[in-house]
PDB file of N, CA and C in Angstrom:
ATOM      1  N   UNK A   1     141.197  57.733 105.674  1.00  0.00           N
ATOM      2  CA  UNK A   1     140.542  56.444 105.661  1.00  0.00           C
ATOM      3  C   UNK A   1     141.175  55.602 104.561  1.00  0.00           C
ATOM      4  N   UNK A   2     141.681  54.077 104.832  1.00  0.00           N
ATOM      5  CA  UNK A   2     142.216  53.445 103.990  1.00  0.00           C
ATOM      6  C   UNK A   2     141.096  53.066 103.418  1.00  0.00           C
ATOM      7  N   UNK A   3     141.492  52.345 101.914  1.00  0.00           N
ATOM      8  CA  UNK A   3     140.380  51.915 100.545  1.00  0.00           C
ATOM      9  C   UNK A   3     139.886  50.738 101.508  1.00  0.00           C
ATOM     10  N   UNK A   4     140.634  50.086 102.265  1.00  0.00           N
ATOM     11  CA  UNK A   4     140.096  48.798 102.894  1.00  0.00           C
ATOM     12  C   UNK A   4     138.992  48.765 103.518  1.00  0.00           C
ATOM     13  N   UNK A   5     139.345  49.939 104.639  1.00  0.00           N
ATOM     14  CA  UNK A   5     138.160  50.396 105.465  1.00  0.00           C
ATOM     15  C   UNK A   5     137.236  51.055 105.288  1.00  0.00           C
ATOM     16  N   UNK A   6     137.262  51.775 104.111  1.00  0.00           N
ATOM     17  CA  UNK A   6     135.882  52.078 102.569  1.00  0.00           C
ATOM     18  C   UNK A   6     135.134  51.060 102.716  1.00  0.00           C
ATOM     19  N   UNK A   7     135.875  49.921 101.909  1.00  0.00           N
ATOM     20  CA  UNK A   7     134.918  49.081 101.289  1.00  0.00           C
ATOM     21  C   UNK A   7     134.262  48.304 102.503  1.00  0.00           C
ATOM     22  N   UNK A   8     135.040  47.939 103.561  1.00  0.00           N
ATOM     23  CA  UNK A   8     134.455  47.193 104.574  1.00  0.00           C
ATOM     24  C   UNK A   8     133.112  48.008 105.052  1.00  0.00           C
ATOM     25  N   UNK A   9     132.816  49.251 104.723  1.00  0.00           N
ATOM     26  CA  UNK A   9     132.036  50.256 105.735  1.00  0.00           C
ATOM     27  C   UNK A   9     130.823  49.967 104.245  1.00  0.00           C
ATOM     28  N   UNK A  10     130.777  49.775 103.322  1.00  0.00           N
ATOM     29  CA  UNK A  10     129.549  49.558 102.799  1.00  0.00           C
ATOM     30  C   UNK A  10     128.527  48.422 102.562  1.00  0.00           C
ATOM     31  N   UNK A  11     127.519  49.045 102.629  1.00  0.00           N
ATOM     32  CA  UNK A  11     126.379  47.942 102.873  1.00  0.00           C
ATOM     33  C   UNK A  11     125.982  47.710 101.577  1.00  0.00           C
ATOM     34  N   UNK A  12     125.373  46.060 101.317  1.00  0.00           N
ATOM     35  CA  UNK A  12     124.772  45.806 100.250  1.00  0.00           C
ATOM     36  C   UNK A  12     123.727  46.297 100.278  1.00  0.00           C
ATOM     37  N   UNK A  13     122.545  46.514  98.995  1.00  0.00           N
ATOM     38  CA  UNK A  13     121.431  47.092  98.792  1.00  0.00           C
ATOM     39  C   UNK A  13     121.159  46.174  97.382  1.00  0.00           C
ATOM     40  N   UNK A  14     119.597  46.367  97.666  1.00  0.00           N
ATOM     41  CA  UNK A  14     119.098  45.760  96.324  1.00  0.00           C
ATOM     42  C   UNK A  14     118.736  46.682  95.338  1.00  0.00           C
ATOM     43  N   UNK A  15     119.039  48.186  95.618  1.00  0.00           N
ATOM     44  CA  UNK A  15     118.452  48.794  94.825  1.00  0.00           C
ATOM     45  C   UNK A  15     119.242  48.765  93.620  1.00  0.00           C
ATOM     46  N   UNK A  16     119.081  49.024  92.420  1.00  0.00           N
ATOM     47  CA  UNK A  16     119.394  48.797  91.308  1.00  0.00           C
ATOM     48  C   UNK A  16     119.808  49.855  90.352  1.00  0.00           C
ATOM     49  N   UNK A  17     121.018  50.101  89.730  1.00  0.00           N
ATOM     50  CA  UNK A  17     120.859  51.733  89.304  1.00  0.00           C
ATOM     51  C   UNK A  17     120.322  52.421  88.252  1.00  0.00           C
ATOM     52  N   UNK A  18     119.310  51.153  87.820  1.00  0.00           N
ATOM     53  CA  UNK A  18     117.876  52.167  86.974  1.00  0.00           C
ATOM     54  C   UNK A  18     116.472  52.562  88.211  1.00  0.00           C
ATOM     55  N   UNK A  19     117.108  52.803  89.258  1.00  0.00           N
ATOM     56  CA  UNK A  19     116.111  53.614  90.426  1.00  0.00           C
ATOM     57  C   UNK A  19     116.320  54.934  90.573  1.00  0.00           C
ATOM     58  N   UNK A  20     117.698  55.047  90.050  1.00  0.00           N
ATOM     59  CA  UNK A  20     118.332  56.415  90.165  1.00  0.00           C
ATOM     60  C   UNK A  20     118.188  56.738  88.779  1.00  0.00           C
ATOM     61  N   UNK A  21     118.565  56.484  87.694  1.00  0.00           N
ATOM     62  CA  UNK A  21     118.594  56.750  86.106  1.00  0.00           C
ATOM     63  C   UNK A  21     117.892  56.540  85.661  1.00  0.00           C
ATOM     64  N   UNK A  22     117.260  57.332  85.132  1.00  0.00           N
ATOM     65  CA  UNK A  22     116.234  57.008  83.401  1.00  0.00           C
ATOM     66  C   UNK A  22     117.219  56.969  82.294  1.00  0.00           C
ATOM     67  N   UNK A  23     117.448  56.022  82.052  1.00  0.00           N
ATOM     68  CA  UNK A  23     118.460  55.039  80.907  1.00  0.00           C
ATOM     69  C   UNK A  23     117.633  55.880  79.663  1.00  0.00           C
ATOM     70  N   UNK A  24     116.346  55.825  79.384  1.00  0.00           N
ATOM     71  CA  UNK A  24     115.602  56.055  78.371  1.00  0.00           C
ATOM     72  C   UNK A  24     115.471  57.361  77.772  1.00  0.00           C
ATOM     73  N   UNK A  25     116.235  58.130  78.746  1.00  0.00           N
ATOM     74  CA  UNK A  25     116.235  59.915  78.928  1.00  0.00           C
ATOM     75  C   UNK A  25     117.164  60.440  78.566  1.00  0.00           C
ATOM     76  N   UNK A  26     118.362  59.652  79.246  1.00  0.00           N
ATOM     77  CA  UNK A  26     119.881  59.496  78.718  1.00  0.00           C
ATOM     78  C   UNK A  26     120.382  59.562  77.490  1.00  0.00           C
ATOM     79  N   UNK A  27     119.747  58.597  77.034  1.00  0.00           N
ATOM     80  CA  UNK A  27     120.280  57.730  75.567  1.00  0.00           C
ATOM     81  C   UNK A  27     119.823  58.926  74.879  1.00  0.00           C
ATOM     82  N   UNK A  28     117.947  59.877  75.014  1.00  0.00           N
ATOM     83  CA  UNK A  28     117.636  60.539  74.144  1.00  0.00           C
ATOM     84  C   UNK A  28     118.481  62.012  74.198  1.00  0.00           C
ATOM     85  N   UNK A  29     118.743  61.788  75.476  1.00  0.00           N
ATOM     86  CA  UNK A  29     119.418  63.319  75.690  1.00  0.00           C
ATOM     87  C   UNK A  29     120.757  63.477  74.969  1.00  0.00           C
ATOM     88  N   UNK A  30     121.817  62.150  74.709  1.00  0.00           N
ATOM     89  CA  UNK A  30     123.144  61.655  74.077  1.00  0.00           C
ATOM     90  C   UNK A  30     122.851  61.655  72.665  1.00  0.00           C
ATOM     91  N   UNK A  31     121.814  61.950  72.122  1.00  0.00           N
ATOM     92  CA  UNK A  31     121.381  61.274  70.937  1.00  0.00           C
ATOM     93  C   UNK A  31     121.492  62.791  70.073  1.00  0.00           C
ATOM     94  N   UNK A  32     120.925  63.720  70.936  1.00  0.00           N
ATOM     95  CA  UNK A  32     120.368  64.798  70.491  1.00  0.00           C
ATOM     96  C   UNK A  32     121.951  65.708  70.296  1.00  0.00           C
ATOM     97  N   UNK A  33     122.698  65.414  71.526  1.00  0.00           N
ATOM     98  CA  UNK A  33     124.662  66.378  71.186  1.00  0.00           C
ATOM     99  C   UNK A  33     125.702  65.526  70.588  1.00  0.00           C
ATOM    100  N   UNK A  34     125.083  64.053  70.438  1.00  0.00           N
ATOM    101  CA  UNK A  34     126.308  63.346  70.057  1.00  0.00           C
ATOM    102  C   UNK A  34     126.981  64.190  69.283  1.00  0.00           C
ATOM    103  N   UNK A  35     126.408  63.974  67.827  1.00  0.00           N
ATOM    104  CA  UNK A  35     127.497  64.747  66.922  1.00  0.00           C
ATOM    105  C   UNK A  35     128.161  65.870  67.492  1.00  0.00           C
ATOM    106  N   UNK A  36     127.801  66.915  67.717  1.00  0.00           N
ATOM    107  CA  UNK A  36     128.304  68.210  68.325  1.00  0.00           C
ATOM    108  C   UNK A  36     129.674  67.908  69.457  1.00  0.00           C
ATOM    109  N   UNK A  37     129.330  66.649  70.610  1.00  0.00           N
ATOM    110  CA  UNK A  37     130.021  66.856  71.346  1.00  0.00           C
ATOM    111  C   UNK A  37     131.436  65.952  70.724  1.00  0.00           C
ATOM    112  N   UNK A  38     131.042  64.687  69.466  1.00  0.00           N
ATOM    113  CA  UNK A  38     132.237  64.416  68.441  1.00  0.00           C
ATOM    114  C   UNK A  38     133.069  65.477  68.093  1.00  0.00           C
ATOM    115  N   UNK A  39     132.709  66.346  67.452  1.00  0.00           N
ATOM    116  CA  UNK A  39     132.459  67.766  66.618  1.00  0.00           C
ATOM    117  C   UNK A  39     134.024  68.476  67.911  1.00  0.00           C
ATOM    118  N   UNK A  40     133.357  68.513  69.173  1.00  0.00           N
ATOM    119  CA  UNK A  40     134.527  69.075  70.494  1.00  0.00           C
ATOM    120  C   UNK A  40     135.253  68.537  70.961  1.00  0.00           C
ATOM    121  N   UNK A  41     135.646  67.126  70.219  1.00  0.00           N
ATOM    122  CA  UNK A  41     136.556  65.942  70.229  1.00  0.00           C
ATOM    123  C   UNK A  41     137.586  66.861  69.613  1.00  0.00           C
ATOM    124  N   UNK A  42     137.301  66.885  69.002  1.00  0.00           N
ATOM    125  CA  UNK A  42     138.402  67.583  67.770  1.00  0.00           C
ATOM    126  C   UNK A  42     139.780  68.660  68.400  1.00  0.00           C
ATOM    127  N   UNK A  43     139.103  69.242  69.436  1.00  0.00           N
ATOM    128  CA  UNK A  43     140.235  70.010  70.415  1.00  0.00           C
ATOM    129  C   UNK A  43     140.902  69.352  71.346  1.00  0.00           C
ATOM    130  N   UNK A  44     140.422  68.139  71.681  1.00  0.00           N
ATOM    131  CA  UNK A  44     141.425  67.231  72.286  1.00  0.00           C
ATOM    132  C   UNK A  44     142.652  67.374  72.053  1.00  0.00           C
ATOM    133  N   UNK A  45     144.177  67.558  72.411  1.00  0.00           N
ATOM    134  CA  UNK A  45     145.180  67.502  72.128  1.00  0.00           C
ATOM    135  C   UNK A  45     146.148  68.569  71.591  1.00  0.00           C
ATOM    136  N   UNK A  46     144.904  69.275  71.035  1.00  0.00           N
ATOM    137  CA  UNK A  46     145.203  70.759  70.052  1.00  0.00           C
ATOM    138  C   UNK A  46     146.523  71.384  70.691  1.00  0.00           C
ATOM    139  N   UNK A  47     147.809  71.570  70.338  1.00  0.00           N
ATOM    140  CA  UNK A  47     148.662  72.572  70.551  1.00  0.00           C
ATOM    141  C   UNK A  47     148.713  74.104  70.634  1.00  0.00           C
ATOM    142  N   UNK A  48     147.801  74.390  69.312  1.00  0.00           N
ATOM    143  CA  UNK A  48     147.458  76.086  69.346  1.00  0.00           C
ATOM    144  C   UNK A  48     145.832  75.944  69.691  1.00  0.00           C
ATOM    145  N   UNK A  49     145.322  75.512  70.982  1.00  0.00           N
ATOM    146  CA  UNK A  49     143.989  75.403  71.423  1.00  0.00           C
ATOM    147  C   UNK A  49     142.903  76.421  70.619  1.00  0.00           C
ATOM    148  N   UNK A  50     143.748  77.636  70.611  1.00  0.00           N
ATOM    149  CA  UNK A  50     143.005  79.202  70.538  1.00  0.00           C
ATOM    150  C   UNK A  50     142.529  78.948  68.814  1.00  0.00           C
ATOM    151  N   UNK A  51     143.776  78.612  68.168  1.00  0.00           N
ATOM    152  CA  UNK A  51     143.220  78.419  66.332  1.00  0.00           C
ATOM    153  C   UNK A  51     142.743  77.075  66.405  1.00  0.00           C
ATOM    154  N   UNK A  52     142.599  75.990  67.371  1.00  0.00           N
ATOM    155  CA  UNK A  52     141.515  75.345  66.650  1.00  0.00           C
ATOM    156  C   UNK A  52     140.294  75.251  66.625  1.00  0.00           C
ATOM    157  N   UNK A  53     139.752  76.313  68.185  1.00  0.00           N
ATOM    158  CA  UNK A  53     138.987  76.826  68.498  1.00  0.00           C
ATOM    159  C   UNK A  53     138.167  77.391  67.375  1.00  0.00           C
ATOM    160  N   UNK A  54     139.082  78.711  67.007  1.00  0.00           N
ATOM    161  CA  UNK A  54     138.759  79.153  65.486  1.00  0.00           C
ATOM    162  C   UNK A  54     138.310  78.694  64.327  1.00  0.00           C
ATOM    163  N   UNK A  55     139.187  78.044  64.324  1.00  0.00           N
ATOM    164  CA  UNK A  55     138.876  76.584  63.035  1.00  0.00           C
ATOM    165  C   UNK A  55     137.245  75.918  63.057  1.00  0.00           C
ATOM    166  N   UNK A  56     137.285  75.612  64.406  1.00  0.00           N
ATOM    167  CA  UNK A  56     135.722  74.550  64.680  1.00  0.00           C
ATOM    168  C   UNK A  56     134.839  74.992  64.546  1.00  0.00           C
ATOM    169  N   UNK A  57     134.745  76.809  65.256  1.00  0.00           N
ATOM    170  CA  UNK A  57     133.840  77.849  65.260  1.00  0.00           C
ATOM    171  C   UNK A  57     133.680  78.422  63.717  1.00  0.00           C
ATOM    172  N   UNK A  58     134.566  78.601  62.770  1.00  0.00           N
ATOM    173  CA  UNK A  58     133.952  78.904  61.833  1.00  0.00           C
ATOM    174  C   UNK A  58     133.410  77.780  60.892  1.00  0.00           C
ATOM    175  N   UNK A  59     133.708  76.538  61.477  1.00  0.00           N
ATOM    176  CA  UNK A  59     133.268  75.534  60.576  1.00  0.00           C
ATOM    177  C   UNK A  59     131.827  75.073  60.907  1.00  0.00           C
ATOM    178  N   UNK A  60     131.397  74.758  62.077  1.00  0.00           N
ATOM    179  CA  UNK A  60     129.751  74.785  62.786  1.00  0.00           C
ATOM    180  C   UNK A  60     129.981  76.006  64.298  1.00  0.00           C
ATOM    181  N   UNK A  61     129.646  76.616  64.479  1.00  0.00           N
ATOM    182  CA  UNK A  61     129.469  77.333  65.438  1.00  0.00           C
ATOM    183  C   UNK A  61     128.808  76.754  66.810  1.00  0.00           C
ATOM    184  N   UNK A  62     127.593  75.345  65.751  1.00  0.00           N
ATOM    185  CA  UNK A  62     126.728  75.113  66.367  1.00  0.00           C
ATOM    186  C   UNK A  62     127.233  74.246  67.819  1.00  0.00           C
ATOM    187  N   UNK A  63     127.890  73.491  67.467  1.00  0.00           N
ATOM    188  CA  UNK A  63     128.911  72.388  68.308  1.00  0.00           C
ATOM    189  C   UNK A  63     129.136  73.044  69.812  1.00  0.00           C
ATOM    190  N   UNK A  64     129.486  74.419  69.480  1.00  0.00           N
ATOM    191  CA  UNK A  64     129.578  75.376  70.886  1.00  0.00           C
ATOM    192  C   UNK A  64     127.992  75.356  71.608  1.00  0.00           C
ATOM    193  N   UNK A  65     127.036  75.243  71.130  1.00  0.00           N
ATOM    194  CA  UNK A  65     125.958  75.352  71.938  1.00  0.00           C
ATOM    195  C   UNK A  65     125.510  73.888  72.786  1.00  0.00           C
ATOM    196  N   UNK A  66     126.363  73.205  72.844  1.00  0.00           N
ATOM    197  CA  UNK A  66     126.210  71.864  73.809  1.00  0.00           C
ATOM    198  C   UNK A  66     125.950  72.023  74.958  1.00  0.00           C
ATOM    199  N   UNK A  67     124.823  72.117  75.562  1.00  0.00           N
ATOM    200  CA  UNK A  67     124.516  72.430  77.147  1.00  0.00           C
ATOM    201  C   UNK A  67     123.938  70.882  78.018  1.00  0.00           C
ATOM    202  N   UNK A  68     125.175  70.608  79.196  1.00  0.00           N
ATOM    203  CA  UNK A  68     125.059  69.076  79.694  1.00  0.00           C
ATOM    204  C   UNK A  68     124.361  69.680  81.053  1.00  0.00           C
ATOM    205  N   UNK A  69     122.891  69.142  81.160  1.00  0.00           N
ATOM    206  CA  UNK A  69     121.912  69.378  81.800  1.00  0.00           C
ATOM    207  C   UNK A  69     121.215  67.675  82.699  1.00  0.00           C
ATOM    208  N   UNK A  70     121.640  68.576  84.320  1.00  0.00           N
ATOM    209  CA  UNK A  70     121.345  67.180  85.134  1.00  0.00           C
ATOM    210  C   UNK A  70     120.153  66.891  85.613  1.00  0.00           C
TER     211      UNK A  70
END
């Protein structure tokens, strides 16, 4: 299916996408791993993945317990 004939095939709706999301649930749920999941920023890019792994884990352990719950 071309992108053209995607978009032609959808219908407008008024529904709004705080019908689907609790924005208010979100924010508290982001609020509560931010730091931690900053914290797993840190392996972004890593060359020796395995020692920085090491590195992070002996520095908070805690950062590893980030559980993303839908």
């Amino acid at each position: 299916m071309s992108f053209n004939s995607f978009i032609s095939e959808l219908a407008e709706t008024n529904n709004v996408l705080e019908s689907f999301v609790d924005f208010k649930k979100v924010s508290m749920n982001v609020d509560k791993v931010s730091i931690h999941l900053n914290q797993l920023n840190y392996l972004l890019g890593k060359k020796n993945l395995n020692a920085a792994i090491a590195t992070l884990f002996k520095h908070d352990k805690e950062c590893f317990s980030v559980r993303i719950i839908f």
